[in-house]
Protein backbone atom coordinates (compact mmCIF):
# COMPACT_ATOMS: atom_id res chain seq x y z
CA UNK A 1 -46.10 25.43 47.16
CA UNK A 2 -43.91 22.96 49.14
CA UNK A 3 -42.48 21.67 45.83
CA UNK A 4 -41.94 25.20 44.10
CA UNK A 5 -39.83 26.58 46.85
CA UNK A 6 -38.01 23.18 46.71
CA UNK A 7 -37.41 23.85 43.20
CA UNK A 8 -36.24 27.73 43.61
CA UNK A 9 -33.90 26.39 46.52
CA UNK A 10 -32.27 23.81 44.33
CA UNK A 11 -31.71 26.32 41.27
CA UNK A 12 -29.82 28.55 43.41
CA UNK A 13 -27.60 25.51 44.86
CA UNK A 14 -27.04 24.22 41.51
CA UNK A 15 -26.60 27.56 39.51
CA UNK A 16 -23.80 28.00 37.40
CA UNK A 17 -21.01 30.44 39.25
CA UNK A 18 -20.24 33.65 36.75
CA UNK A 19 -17.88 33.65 34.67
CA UNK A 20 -15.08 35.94 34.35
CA UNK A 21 -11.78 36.91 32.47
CA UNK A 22 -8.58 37.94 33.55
CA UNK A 23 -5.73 39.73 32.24
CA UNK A 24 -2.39 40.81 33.87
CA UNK A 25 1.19 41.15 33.66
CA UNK A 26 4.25 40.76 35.72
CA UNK A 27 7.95 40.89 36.59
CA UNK A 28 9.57 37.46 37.99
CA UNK A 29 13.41 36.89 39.12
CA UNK A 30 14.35 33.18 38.67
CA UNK A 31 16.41 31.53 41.46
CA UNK A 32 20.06 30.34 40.03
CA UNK A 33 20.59 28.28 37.48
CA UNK A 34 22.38 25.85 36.62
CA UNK A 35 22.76 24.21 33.34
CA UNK A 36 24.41 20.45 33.31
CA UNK A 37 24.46 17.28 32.04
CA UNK A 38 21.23 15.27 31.71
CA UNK A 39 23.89 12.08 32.92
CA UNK A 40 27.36 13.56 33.58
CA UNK A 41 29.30 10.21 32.95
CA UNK A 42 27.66 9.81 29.63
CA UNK A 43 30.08 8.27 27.07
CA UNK A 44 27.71 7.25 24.52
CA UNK A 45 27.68 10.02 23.40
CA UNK A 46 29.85 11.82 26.30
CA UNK A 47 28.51 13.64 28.36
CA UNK A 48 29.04 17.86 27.75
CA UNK A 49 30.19 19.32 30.85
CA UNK A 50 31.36 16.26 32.64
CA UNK A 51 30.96 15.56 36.15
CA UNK A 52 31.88 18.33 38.26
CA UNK A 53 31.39 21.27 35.64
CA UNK A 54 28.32 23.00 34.55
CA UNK A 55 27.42 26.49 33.35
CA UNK A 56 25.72 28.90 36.24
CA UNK A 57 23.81 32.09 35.97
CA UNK A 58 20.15 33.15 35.76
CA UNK A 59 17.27 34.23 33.40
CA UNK A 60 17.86 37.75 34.93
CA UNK A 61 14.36 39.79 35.73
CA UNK A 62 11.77 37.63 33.84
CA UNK A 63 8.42 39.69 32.29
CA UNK A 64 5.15 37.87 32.40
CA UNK A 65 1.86 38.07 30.70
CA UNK A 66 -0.96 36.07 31.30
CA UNK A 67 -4.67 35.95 30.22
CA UNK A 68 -7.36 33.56 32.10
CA UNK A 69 -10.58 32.65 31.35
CA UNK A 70 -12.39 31.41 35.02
CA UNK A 71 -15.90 30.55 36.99
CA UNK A 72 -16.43 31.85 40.45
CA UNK A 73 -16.01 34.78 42.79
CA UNK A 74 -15.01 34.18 46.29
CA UNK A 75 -13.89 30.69 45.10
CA UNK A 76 -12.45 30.55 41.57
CA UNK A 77 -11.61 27.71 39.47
CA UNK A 78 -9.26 28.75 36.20
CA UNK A 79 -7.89 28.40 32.91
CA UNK A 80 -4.51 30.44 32.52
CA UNK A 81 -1.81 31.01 29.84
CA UNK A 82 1.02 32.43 30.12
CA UNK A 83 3.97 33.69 28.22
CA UNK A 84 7.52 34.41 29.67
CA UNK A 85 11.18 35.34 27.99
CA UNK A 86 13.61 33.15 29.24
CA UNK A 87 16.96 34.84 28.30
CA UNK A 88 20.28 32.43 29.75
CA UNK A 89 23.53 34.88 31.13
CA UNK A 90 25.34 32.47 32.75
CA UNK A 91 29.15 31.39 33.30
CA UNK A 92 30.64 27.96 32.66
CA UNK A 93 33.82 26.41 34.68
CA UNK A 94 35.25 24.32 31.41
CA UNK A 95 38.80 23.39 32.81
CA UNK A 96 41.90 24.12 31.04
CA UNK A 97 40.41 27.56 29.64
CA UNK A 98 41.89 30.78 30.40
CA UNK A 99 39.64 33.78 31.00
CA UNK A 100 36.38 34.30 31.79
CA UNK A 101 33.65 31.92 29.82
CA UNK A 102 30.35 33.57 28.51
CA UNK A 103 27.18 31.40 28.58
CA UNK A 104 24.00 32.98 26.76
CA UNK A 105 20.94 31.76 25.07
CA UNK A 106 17.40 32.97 24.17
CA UNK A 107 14.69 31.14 25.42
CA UNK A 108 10.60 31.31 26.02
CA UNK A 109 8.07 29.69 28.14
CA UNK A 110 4.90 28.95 27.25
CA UNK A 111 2.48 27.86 29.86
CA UNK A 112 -1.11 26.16 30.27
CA UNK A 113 -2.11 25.78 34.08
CA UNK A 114 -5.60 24.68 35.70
CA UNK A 115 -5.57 26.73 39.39
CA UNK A 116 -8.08 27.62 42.07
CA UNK A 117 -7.84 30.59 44.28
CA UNK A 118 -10.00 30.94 47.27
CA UNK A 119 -10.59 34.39 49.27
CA UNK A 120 -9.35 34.40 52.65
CA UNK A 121 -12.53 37.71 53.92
CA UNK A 122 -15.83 38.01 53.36
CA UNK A 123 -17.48 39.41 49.95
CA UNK A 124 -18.49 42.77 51.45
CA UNK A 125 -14.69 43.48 51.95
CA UNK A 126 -13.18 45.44 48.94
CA UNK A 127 -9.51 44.50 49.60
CA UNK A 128 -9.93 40.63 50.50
CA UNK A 129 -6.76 38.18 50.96
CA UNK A 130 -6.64 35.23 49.11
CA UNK A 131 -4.66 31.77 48.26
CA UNK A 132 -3.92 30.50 45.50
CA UNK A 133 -2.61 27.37 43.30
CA UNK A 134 -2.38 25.37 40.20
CA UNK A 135 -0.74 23.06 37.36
CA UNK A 136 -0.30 22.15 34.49
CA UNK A 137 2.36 21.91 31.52
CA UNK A 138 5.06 24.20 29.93
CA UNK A 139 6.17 24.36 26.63
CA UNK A 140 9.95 25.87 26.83
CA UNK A 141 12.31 26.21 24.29
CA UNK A 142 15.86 27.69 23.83
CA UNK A 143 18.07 29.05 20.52
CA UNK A 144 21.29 27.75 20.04
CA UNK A 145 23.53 27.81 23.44
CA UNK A 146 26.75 29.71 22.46
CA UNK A 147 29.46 29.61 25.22
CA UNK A 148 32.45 32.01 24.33
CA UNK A 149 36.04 32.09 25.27
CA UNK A 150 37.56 35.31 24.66
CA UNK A 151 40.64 34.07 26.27
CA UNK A 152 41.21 31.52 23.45
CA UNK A 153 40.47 34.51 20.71
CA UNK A 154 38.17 36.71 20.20
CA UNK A 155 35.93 34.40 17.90
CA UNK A 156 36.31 30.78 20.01
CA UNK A 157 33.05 29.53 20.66
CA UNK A 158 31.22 26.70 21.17
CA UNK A 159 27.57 26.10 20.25
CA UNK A 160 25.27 23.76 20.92
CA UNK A 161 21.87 23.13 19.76
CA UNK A 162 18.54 24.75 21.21
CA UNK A 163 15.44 23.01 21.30
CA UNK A 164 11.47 22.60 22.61
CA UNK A 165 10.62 20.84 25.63
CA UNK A 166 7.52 20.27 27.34
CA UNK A 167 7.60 19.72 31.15
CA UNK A 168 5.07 19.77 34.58
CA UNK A 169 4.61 22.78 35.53
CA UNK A 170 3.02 24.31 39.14
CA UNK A 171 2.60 27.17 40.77
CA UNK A 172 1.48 28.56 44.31
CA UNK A 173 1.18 32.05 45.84
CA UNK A 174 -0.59 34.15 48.39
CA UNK A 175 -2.15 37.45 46.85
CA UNK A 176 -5.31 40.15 47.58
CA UNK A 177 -7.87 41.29 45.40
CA UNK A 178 -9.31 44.80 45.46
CA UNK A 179 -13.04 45.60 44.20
CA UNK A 180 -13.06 48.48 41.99
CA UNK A 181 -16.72 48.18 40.85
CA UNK A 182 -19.86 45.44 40.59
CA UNK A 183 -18.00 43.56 37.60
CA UNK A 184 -14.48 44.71 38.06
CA UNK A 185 -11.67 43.54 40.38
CA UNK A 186 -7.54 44.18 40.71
CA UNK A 187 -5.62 41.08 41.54
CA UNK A 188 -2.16 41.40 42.77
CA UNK A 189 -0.54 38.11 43.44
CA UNK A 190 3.06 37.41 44.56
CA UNK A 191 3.53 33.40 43.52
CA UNK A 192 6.20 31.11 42.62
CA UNK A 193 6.27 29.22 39.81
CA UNK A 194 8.20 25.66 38.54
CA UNK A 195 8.04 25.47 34.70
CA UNK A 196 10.35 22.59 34.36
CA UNK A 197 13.53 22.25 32.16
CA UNK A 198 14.68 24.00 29.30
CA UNK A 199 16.85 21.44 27.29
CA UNK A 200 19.29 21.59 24.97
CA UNK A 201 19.12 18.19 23.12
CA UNK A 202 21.16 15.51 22.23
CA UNK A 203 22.98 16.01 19.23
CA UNK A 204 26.04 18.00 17.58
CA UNK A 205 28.28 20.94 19.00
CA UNK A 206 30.00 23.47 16.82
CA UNK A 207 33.74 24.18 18.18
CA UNK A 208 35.11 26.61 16.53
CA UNK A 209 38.98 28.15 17.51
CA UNK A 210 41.19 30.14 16.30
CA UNK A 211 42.72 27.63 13.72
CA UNK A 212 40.14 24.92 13.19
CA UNK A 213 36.30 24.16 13.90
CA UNK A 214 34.95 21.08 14.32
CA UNK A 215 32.13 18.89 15.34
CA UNK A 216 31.16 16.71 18.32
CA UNK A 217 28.42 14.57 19.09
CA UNK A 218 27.34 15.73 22.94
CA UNK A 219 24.41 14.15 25.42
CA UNK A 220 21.42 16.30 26.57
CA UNK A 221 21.82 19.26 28.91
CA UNK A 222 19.09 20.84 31.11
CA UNK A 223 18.63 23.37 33.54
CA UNK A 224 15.76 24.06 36.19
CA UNK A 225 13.55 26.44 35.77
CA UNK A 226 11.85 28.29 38.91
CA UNK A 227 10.90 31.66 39.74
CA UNK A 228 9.02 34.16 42.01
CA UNK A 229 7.35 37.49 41.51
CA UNK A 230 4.65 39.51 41.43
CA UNK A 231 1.59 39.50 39.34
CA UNK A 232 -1.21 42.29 38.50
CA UNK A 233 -4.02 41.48 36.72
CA UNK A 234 -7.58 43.02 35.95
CA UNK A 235 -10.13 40.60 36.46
CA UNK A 236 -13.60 41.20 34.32
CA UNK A 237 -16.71 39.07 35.90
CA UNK A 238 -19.96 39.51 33.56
């Protein structure tokens, strides 16, 4: 008998935590951006901006959606993707320009993250605190950057080339989770998140003015890309 109960003790130890799913969605401000120079004393090929200028603005209020596939209950271990629209309204400080000087781009993250989350109350609490973290990559990419200069003319703009980027990406946040029934939970989780750089390569600008366009053969620009928000998600355990 000695060794049976042995045996049912060790099942339970070793038992494989439930699974569950998770789905949510979410609105995220980043914090200001800044797009410059990957080196800003590049000359081969120059540098964009040059030291000193850059292009500053924000990705505005960000929308996230994110599904998750995970094992555990009051500690979880999970697999989450998530999708954000990174859209660039910025201003650049180009010297010698009259006016004002219109930055914009779209843009989209695509993330991959492995995170735990552990509850901060006991099970037999329905609304239970909890912390949270995780990493993992981002895929980000960008259109075309077009900076405008309606003080030139109506139609002067330069544009430089968008691109795909992956980066290290984290994220950390404090949240609570609310039992709604045996299998069904509602998390709401204010995090921030660092999804790396979106880049616009190295490679040609367009300038076009009022009485000629032409080409030039730029270094790589970047900008930092972090955020915080607020997350609600339905999470499914079977």
């Amino acid at each position: 008998m000695r060794w049976l109960a042995l045996l049912f003790l060790s099942s339970q130890l070793f038992a494989a935590p439930p699974l569950y799913v998770r789905a949510g969605a979410g609105l995220e401000r980043t914090s200001d951006t800044v797009l410059r120079d990957r080196d800003c004393g590049s000359t081969q090929p120059p540098a964009f901006f040059g030291c000193g200028l850059d292009a500053r603005g924000d990705f505005g209020q960000v929308p996230a959606f994110e599904v998750a596939i995970g094992a555990g209950t009051r500690t979880r271990v999970e697999l989450a993707l998530a999708h954000r629209q990174l859209d660039l309204d910025a201003t650049s400080n180009f010297t010698g320009v009259p006016g004002e000087q219109h930055v914009r781009a779209d843009g989209r993250s695509i993330s991959a993250m492995l995170s735990g989350a552990v509850d901060l109350a006991p099970g037999t609490w329905r609304l239970r605190p909890f912390i949270t973290a995780g990493a993992g990559v981002a895929r980000n990419s960008t259109s075309d950057i077009v900076y405008s200069f309606p003080g030139i003319g109506p139609e002067a703009v330069t544009i430089t080339r968008g691109g795909t980027h992956t980066a290290f990406a984290w994220k950390a946040g404090v949240g609570a989770a609310f039992t709604l029934s045996d299998t069904l939970a509602l998390d709401l989780t204010f995090r921030h998140s660092d999804l790396g750089t979106l880049r616009s390569p190295r490679g040609t600008a367009t300038i076009i003015r009022p009485n000629r366009t032409l080409e030039l053969d730029i270094d790589e620009t970047r900008a930092e890309i972090e955020m915080r928000g607020i997350m609600l998600s339905l999470r499914w355990t079977r």
